[in-house]
Structures are given as C-alpha cells and as structure tokens.
N, C-alpha and C. Protein backbone atom coordinates (compact mmCIF):
# COMPACT_ATOMS: atom_id res chain seq x y z
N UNK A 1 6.63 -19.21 -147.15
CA UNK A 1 5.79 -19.36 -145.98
C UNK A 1 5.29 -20.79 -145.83
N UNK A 2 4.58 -21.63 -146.99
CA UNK A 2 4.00 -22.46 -146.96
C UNK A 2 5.15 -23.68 -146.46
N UNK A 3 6.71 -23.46 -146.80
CA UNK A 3 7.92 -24.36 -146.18
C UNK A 3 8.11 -24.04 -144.89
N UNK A 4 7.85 -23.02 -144.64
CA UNK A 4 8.38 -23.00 -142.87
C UNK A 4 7.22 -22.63 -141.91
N UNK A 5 6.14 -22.69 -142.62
CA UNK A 5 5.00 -22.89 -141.68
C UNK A 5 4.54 -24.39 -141.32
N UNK A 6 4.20 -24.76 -140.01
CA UNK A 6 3.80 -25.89 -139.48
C UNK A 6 1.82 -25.70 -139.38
N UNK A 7 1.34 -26.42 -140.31
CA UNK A 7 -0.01 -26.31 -140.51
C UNK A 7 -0.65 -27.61 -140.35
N UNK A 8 -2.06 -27.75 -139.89
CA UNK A 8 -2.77 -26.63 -139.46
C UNK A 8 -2.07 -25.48 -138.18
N UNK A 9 -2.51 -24.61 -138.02
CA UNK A 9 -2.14 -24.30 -136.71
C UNK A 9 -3.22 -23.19 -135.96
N UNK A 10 -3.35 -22.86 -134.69
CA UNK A 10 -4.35 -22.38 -133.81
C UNK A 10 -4.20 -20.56 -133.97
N UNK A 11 -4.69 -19.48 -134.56
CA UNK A 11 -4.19 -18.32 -134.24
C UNK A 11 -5.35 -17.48 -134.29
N UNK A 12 -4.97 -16.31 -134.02
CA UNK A 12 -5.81 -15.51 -133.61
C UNK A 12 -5.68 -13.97 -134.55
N UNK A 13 -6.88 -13.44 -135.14
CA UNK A 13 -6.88 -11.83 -135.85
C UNK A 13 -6.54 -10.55 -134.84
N UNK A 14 -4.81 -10.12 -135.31
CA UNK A 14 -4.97 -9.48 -134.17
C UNK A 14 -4.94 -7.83 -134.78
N UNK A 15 -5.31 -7.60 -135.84
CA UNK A 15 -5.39 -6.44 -136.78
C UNK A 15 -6.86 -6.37 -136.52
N UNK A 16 -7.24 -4.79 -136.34
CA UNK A 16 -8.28 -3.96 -137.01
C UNK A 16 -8.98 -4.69 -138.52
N UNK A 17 -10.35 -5.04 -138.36
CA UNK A 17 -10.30 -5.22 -140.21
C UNK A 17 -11.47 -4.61 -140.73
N UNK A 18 -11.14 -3.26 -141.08
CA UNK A 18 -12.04 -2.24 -141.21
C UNK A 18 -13.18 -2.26 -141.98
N UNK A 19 -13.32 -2.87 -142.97
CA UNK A 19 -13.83 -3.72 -144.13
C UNK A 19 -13.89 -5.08 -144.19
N UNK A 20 -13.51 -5.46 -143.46
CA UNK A 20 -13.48 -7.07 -143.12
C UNK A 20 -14.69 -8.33 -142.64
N UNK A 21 -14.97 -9.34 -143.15
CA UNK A 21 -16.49 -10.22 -142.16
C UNK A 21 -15.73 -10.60 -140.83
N UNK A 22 -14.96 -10.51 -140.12
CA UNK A 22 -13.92 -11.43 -139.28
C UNK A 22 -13.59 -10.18 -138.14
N UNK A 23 -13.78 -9.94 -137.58
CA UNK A 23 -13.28 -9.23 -136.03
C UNK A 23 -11.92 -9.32 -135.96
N UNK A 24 -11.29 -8.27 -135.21
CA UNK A 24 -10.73 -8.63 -134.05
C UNK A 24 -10.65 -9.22 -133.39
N UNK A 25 -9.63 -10.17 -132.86
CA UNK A 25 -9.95 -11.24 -131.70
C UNK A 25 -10.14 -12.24 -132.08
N UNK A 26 -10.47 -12.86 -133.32
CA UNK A 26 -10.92 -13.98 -134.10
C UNK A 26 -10.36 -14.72 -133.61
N UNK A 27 -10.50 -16.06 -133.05
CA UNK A 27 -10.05 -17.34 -132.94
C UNK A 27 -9.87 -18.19 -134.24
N UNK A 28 -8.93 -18.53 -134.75
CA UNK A 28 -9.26 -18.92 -136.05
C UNK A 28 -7.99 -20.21 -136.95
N UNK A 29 -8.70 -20.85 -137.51
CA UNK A 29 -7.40 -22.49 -137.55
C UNK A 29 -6.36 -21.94 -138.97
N UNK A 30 -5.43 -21.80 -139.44
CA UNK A 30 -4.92 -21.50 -140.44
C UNK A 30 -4.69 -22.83 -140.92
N UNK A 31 -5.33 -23.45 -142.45
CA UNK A 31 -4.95 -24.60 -142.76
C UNK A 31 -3.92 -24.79 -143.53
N UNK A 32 -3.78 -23.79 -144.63
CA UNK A 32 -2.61 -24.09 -145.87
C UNK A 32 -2.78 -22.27 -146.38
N UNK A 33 -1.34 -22.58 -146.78
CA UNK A 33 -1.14 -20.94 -148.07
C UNK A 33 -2.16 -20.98 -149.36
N UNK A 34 -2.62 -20.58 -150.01
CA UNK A 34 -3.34 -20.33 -150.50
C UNK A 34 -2.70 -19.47 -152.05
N UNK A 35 -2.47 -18.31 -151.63
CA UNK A 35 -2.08 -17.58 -153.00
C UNK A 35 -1.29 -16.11 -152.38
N UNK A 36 -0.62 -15.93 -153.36
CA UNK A 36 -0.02 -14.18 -153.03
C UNK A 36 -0.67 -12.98 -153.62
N UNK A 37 -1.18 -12.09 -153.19
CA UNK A 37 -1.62 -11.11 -153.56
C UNK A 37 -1.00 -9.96 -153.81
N UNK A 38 -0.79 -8.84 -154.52
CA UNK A 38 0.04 -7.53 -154.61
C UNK A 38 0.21 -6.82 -153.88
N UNK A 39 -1.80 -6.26 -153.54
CA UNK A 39 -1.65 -5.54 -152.18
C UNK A 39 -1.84 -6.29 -151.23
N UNK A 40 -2.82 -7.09 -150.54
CA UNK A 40 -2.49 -8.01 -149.38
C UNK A 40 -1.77 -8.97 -148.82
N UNK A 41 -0.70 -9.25 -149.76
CA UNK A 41 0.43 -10.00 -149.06
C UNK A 41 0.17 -11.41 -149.33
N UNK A 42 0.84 -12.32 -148.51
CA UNK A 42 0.32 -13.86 -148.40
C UNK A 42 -0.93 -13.94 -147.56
N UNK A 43 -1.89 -14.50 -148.59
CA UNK A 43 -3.23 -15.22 -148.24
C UNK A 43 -3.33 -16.50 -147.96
N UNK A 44 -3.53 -16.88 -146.78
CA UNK A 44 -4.13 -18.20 -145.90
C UNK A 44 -5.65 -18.83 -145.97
N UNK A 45 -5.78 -19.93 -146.29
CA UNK A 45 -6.98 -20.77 -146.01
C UNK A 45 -7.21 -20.76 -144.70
N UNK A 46 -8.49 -20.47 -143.55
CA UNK A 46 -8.64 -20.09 -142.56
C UNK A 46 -10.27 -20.81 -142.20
N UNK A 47 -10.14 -21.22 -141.22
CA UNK A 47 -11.69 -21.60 -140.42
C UNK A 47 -11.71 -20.39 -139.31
N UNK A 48 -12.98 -20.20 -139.07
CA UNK A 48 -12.89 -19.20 -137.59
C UNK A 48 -13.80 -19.92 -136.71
N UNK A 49 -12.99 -19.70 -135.33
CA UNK A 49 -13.46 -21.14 -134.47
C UNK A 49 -14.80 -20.70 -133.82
N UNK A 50 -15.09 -19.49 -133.87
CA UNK A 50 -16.51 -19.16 -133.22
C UNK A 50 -17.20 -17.78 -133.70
N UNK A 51 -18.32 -18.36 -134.60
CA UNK A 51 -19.28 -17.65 -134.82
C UNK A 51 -20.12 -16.17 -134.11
N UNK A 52 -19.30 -16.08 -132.99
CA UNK A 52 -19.27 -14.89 -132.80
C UNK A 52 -18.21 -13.46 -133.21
N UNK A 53 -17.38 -13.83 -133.78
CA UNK A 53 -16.59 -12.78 -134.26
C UNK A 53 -16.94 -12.81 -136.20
N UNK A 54 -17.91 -13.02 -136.32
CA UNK A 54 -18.51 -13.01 -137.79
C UNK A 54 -19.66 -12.20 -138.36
N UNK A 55 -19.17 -11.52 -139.37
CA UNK A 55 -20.25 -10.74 -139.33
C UNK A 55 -21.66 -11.44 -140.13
N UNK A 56 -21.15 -12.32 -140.90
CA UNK A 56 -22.02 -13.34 -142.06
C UNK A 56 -21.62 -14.78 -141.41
N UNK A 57 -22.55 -15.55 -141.64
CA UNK A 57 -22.61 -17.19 -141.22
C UNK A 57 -21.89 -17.58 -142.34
N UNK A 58 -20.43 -17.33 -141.94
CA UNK A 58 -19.69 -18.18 -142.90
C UNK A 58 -18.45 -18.53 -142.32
N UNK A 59 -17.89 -19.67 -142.23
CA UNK A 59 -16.87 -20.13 -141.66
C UNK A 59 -15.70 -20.15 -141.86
N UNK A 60 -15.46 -20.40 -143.45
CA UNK A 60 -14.02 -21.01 -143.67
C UNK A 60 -14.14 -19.22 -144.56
N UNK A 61 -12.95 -18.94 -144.95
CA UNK A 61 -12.38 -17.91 -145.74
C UNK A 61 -10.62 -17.62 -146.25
N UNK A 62 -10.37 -17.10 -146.80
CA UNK A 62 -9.15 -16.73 -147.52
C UNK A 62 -9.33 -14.86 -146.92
N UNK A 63 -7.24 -15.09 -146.15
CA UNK A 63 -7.25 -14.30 -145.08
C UNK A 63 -6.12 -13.86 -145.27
N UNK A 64 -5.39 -12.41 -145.15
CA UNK A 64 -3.92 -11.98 -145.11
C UNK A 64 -3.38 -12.92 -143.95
N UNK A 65 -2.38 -13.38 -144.19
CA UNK A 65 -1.15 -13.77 -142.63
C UNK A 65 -0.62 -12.96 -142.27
N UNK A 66 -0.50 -11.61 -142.61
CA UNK A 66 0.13 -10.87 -142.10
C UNK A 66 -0.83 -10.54 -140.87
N UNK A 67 -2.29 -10.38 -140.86
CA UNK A 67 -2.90 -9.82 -139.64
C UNK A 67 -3.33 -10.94 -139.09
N UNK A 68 -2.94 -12.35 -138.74
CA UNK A 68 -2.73 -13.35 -137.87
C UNK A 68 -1.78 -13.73 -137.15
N UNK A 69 -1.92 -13.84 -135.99
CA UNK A 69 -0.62 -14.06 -134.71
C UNK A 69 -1.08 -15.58 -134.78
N UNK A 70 0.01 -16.27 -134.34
CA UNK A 70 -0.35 -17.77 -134.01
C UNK A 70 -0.10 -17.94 -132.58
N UNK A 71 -1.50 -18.70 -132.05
CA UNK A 71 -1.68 -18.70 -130.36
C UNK A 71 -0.79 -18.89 -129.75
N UNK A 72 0.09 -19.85 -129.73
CA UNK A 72 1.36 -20.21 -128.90
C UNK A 72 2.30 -19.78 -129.45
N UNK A 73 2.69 -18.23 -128.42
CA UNK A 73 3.73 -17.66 -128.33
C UNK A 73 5.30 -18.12 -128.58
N UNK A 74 5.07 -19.66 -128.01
CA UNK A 74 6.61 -20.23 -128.32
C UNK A 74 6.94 -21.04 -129.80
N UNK A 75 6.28 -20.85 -130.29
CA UNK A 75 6.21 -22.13 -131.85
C UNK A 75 7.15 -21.05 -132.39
N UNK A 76 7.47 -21.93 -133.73
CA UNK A 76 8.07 -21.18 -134.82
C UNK A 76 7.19 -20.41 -135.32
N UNK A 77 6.00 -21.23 -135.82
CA UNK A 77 4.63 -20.30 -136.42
C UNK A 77 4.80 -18.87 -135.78
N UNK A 78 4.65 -18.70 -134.84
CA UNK A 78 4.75 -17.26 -133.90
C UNK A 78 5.62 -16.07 -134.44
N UNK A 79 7.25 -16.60 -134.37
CA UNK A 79 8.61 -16.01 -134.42
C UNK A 79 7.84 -15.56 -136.32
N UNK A 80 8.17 -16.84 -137.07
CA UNK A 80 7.74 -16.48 -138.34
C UNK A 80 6.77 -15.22 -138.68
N UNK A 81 5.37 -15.84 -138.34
CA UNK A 81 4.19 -14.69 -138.60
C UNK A 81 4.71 -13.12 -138.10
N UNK A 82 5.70 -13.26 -136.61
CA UNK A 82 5.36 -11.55 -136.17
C UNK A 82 6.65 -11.19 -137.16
N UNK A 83 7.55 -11.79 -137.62
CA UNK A 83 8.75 -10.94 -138.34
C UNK A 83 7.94 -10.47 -140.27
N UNK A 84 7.27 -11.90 -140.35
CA UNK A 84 6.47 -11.48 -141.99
C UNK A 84 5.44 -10.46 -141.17
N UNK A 85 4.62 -10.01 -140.46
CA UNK A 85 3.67 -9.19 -140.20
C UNK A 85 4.72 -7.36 -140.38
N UNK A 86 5.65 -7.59 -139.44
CA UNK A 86 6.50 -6.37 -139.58
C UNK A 86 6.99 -5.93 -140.54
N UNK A 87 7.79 -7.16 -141.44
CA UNK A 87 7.82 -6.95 -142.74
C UNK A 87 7.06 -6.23 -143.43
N UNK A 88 6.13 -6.72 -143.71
CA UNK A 88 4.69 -6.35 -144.52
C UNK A 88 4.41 -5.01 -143.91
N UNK A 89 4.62 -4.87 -142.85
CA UNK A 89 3.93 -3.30 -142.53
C UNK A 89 4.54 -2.11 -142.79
N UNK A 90 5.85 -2.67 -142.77
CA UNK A 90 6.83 -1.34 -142.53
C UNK A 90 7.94 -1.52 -144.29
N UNK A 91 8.41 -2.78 -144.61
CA UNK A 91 9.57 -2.78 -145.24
C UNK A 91 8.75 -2.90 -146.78
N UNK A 92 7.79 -3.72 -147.22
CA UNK A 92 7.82 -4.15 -148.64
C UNK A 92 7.26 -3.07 -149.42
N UNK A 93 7.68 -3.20 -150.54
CA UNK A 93 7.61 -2.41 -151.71
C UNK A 93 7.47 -3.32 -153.12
C-alpha cells in the first residue's frame, strides 16, 4: 500500500464506525501507512479535517484504509483503496 499510494492525500470515512471517535462522513487527510493489523487490516496515519465529525477533541489518529475512500474519484488512490476495501470485506482470510 505504502508503494502505490500517493500521500498525503484528501479522503473521506465512508464505513459505519460503530465503536469508533470518527463518524461517518469524516473529511479526513491520510498521511503515511502506519502498521498492519490481523483483524483490522492496513492502518493509516490520519488528520480529520473538521471537528465536527469527532466524538473527543482529538485530531490526528491511526485508522483502517479499508473504511476510507479517497475524495477524487479519478486518482489511483481511489481505484486502489475501493479494490483493497472489497478485498478486505469479502476475500481475506
């Protein structure tokens, strides 16, 4: 991910996060990969651009990529994230 992602980049939470500080809808900057997790997949370094989709006054966090779309539909970022998101939902084991 961290080779064929173009970072920073602009995206948005477009998963449910049932347990989560971060909304739905999140506006939010993805800066760098971070680490892999077992059950959550690849984790992203993340700012969220507005304090209204927060449940705690806290800004920056460590975030699945799988439940981030990247804003512009036409980037690679985009193509990438929605095929690893599908991945992750449906295929890994």
């Amino acid at each position: 991910m961290s080779e064929n992602l173009s970072f920073p980049f602009e995206g948005e939470v477009f998963e449910f996060q049932e347990k989560g500080q971060i909304k739905q809808g999140a506006a939010v900057v993805v800066n760098k990969i971070e680490f892999e997790d077992d059950f959550y997949g690849v984790i992203a370094d993340i700012n969220v651009v507005n304090k209204k989709h927060l449940l705690f006054d806290k800004k920056k966090f460590s975030f699945p990529i799988a439940d981030i779309r990247a804003k512009d539909e036409k980037s690679r970022n985009y193509k990438i994230l929605d095929e690893y998101s599908v991945w992750f939902t449906n295929c890994r084991d």
